[in-house]
N, C-alpha and C. Protein backbone atom coordinates (compact mmCIF):
# COMPACT_ATOMS: atom_id res chain seq x y z
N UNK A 1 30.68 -54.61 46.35
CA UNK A 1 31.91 -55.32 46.55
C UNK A 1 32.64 -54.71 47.74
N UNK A 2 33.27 -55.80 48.39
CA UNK A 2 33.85 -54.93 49.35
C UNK A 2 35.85 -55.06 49.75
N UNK A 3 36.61 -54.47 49.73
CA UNK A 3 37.93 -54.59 49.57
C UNK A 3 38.33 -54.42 51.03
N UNK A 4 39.86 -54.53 51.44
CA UNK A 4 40.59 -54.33 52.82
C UNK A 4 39.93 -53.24 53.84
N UNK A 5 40.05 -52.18 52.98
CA UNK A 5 39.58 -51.14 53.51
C UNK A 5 38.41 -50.70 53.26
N UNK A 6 37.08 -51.63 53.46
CA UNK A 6 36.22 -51.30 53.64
C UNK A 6 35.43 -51.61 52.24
N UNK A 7 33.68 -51.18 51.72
CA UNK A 7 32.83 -50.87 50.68
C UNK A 7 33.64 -50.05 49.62
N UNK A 8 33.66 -50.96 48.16
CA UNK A 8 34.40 -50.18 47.06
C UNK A 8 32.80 -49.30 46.68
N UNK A 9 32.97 -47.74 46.33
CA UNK A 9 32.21 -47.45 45.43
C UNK A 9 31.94 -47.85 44.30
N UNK A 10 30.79 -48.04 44.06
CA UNK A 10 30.30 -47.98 42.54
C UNK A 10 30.54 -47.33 41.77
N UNK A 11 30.97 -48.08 40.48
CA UNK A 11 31.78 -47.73 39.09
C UNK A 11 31.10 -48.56 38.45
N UNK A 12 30.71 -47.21 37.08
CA UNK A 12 29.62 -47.90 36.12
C UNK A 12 30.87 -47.70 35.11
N UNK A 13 30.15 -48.76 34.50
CA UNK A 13 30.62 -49.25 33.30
C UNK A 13 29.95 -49.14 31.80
N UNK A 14 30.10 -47.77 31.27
CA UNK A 14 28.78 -47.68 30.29
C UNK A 14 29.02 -48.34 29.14
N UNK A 15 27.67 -49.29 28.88
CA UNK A 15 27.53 -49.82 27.26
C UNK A 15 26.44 -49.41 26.63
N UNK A 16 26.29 -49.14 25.27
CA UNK A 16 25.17 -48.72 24.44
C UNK A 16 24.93 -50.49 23.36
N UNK A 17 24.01 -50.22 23.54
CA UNK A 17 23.37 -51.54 22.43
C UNK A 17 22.59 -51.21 21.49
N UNK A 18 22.42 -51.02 20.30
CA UNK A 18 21.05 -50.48 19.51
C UNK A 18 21.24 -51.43 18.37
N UNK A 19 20.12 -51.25 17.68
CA UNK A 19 19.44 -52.29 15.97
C UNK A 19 20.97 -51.51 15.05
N UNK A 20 21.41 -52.10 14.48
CA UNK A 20 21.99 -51.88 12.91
C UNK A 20 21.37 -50.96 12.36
N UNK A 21 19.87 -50.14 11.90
CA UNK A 21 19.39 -49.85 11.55
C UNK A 21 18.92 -48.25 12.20
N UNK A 22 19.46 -48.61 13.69
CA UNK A 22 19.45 -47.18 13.99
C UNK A 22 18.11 -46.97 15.03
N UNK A 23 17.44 -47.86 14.92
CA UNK A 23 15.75 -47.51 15.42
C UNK A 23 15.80 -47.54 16.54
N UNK A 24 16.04 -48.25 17.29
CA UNK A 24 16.37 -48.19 18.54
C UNK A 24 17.60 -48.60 19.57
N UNK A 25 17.60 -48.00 20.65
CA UNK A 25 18.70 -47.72 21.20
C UNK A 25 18.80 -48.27 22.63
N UNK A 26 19.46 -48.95 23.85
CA UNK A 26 19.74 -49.09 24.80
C UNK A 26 20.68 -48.74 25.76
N UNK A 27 20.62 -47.87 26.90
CA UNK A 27 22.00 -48.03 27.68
C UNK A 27 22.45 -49.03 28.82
N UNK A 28 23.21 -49.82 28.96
CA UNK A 28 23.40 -50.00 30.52
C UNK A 28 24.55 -50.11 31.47
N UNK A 29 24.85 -51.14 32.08
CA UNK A 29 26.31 -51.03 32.87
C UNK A 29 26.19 -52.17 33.39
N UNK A 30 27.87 -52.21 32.55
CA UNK A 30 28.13 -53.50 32.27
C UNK A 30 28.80 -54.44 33.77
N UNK A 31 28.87 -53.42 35.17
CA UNK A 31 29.47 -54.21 35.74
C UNK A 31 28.94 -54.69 36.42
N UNK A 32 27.49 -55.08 36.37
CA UNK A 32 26.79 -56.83 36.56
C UNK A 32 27.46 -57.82 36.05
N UNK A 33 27.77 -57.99 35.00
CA UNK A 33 28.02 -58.67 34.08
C UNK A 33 29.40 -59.17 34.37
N UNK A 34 30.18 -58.10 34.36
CA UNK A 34 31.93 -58.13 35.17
C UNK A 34 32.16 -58.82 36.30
N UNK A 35 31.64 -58.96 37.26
CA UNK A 35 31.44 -59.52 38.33
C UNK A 35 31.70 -61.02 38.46
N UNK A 36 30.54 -61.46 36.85
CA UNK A 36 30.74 -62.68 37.14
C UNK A 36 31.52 -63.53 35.61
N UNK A 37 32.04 -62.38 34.88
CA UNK A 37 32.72 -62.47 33.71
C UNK A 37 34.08 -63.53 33.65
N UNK A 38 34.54 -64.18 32.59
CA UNK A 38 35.50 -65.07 32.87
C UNK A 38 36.37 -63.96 32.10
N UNK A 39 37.88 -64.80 32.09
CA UNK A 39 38.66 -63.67 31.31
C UNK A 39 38.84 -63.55 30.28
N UNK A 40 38.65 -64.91 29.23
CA UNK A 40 38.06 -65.17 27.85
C UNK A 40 37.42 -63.90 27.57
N UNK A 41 36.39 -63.95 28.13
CA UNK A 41 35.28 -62.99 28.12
C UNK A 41 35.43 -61.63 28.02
N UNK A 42 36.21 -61.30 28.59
CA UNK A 42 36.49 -59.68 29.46
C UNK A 42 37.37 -59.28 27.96
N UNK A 43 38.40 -61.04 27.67
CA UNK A 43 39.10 -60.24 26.76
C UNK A 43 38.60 -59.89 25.23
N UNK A 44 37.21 -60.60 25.02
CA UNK A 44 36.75 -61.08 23.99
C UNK A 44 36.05 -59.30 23.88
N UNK A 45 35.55 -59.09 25.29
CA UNK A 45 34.79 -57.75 24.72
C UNK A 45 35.77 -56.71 24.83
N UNK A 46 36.92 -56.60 25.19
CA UNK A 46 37.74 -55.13 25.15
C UNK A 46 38.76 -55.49 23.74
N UNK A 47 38.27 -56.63 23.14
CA UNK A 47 38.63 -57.00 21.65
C UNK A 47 37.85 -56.30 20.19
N UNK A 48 36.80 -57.23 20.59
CA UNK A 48 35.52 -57.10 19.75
C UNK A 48 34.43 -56.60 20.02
N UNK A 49 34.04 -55.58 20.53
CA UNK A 49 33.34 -55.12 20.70
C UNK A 49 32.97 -54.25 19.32
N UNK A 50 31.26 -54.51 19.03
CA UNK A 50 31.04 -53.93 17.38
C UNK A 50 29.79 -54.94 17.67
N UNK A 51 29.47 -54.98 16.39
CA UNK A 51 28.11 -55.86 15.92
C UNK A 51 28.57 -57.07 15.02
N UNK A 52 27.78 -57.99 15.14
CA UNK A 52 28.36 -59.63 14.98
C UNK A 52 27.92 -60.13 16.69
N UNK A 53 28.54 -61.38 16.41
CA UNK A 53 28.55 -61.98 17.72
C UNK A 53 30.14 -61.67 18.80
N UNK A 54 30.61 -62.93 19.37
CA UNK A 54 31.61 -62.92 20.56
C UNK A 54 31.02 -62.43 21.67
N UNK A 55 32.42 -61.60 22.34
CA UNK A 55 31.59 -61.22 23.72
C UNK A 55 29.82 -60.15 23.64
N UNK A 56 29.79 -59.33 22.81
CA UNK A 56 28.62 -58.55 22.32
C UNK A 56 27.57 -59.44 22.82
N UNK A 57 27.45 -60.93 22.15
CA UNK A 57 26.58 -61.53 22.06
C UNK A 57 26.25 -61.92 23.73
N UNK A 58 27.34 -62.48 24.42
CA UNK A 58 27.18 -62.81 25.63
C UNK A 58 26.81 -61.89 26.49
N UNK A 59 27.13 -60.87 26.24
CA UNK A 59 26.77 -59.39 26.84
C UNK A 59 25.26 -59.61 27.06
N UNK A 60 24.88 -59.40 25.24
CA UNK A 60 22.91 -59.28 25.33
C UNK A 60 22.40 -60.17 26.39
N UNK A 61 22.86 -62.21 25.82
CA UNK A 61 22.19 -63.14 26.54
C UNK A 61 22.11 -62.67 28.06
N UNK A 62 22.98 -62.20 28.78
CA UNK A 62 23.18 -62.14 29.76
C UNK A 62 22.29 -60.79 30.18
N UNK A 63 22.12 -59.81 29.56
CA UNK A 63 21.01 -58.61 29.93
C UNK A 63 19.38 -58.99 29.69
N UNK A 64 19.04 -59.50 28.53
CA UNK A 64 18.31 -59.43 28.08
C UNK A 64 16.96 -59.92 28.52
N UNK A 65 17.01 -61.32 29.94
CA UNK A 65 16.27 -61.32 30.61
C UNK A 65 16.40 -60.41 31.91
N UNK A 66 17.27 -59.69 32.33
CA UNK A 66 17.23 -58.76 33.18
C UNK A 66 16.55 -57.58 32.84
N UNK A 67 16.64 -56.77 31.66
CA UNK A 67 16.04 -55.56 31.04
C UNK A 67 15.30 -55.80 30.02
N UNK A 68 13.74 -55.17 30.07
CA UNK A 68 13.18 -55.28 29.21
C UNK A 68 13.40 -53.91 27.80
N UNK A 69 13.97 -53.10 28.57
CA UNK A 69 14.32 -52.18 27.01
C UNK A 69 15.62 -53.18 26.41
N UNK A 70 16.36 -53.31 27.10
CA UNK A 70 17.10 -54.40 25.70
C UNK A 70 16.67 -55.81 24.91
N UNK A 71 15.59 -56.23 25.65
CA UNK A 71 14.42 -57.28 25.06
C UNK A 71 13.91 -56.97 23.58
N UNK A 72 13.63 -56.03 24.53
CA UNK A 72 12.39 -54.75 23.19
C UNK A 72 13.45 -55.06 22.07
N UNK A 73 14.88 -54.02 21.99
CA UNK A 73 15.63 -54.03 20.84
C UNK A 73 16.10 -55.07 20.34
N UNK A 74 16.10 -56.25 21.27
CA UNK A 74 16.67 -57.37 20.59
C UNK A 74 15.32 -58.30 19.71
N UNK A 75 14.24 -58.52 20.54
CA UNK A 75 13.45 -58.67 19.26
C UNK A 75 13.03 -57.59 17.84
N UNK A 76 13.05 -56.54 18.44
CA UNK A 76 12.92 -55.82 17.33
C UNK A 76 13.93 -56.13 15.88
N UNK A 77 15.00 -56.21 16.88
CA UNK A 77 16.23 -56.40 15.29
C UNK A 77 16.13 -57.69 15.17
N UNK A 78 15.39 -58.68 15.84
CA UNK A 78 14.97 -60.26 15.33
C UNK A 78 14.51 -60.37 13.90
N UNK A 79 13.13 -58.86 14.59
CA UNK A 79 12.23 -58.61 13.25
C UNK A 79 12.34 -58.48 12.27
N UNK A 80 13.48 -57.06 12.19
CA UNK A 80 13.63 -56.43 11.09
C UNK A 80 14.71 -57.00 10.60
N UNK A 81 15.39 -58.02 11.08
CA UNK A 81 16.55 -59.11 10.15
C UNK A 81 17.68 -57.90 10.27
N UNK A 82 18.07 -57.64 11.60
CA UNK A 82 19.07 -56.61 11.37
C UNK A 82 19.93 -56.72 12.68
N UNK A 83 21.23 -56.49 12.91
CA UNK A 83 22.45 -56.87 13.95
C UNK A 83 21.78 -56.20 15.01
N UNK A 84 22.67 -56.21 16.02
CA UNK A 84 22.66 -55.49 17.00
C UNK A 84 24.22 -54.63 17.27
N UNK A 85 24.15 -54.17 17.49
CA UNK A 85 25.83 -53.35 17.62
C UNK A 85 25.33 -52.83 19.24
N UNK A 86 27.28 -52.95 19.43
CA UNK A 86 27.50 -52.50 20.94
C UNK A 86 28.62 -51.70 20.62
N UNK A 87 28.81 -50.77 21.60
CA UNK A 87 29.87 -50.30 22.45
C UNK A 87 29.81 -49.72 23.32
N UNK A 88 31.03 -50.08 23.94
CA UNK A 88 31.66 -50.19 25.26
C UNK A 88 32.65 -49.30 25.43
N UNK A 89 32.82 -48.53 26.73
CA UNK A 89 33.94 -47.78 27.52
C UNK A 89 35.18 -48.90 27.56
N UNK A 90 35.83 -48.86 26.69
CA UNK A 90 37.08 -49.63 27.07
C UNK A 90 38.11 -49.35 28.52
N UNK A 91 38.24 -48.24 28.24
CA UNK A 91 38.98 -47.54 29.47
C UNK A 91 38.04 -48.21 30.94
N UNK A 92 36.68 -47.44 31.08
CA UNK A 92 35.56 -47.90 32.06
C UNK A 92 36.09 -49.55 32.19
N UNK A 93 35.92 -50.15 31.62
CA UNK A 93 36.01 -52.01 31.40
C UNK A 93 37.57 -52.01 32.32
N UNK A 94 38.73 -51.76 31.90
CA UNK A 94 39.61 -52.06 32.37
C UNK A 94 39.99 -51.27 33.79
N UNK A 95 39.57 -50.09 34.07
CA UNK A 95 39.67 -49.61 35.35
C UNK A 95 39.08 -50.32 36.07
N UNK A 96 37.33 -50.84 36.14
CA UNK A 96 36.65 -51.95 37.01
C UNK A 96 37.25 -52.81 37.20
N UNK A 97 37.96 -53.69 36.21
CA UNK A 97 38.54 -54.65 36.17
C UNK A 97 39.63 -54.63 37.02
N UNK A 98 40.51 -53.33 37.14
CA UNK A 98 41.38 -53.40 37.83
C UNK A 98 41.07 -53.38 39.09
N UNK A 99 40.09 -52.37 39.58
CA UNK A 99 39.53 -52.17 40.80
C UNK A 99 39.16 -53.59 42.12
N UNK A 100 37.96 -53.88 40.76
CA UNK A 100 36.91 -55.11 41.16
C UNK A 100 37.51 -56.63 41.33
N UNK A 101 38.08 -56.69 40.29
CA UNK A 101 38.45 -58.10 39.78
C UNK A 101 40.05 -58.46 39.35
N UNK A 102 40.95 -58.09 40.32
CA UNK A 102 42.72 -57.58 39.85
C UNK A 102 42.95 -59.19 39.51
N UNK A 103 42.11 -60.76 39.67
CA UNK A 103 42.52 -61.47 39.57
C UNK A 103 42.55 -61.92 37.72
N UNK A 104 41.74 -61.08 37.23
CA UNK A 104 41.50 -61.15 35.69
C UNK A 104 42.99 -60.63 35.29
N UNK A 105 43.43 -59.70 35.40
CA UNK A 105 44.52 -58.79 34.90
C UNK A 105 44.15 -58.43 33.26
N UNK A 106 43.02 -57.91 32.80
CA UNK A 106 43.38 -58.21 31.54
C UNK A 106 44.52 -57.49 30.50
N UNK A 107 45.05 -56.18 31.29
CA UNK A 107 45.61 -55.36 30.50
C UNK A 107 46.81 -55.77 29.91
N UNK A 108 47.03 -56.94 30.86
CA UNK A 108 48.48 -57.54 29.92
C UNK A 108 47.94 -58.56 29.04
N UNK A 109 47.17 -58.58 28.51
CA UNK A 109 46.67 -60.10 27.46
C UNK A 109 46.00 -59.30 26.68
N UNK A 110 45.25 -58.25 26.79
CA UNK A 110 44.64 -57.44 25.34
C UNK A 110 45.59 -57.19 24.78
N UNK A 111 44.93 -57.10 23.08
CA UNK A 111 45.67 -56.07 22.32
C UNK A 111 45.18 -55.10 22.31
N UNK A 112 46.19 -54.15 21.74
CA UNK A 112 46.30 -52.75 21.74
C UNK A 112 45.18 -52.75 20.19
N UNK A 113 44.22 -51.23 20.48
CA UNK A 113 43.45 -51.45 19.58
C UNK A 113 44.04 -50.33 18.23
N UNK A 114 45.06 -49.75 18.04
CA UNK A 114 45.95 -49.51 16.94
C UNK A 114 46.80 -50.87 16.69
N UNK A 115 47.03 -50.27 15.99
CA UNK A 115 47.91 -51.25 14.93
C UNK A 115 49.46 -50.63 15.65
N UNK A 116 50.48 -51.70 15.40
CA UNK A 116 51.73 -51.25 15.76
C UNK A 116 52.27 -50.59 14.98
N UNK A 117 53.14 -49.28 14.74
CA UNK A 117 53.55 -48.22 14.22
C UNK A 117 54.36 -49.14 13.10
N UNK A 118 53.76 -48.84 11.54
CA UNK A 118 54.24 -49.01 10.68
C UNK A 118 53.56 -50.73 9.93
N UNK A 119 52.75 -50.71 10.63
CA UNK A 119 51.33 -51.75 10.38
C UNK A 119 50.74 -51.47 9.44
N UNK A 120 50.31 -52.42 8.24
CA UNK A 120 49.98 -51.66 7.35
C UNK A 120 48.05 -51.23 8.28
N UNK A 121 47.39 -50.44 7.89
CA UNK A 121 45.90 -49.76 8.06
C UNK A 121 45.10 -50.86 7.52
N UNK A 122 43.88 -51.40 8.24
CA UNK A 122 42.89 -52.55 7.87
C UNK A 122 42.13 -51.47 6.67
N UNK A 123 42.38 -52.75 5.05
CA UNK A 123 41.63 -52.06 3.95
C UNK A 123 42.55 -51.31 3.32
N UNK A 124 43.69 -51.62 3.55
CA UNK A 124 44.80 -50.73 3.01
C UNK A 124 45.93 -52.45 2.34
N UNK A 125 46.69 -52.02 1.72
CA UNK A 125 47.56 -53.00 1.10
C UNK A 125 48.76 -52.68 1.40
N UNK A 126 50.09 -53.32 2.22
CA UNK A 126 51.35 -52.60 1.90
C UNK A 126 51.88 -52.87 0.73
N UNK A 127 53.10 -51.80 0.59
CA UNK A 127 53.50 -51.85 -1.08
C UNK A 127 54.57 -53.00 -0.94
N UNK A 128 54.55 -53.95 -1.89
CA UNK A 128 55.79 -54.86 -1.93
C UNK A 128 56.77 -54.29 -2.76
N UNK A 129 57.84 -55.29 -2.43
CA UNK A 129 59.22 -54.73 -3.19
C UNK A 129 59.58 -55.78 -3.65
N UNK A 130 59.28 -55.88 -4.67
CA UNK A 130 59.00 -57.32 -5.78
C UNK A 130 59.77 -56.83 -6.92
């Protein structure tokens, strides 16, 4: 990519992908992917990022004919009837973003991945006053 002043360095963006199950494992970098990412997108994975579908899923489609070690793991967990789980550098994601792509902005449209102070904790109940 190249900005005012010249060739931006390269900034990786690390993601891990592996089976539910643990068996196998993938790394790569995600800012292929960023490049040509919408902001849906960008916001979907500095959301949800985990195992299930959303951005995760678009992530794989989008690697998976490029790399054959994430092929490998994705049929493998075809096989064995088991997810795939990701994660992602959140921080990494939004610095590129800022760098690469300032027309996304996503940092003002994510949420914050705590809860707001005095939220009740996911799996937790607040107490009513009944």
């Amino acid at each position: 990519m190249v900005s005012r002043r010249g060739r931006l360095p390269h900034q990786p963006v690390p993601v891990e992908i592996w089976s539910a199950d643990g068996a196998l494992k993938v790394k790569l970098d995600a800012a292929l992917w960023l490049r040509t990412a919408a902001l849906h997108e960008v916001d979907m994975l500095l959301t949800n990022a985990g195992p299930g579908a959303g951005a995760g899923a678009i992530l794989i489609r989008f690697f998976e004919p490029l790399n054959d070690e994430l092929e490998i793991v994705a049929k493998y967990a075809k096989e064995a009837e088991t997810e795939l789980c990701l994660r992602v550098d959140r921080d990494a994601v939004l610095s590129w973003v800022r760098t690469h792509r300032a027309d996304l902005a996503p940092a003002d449209r994510v949420r914050a991945e705590r809860p707001a102070r005095g939220a009740p904790r996911r799996g937790h109940q607040s107490a009513s006053t009944e």
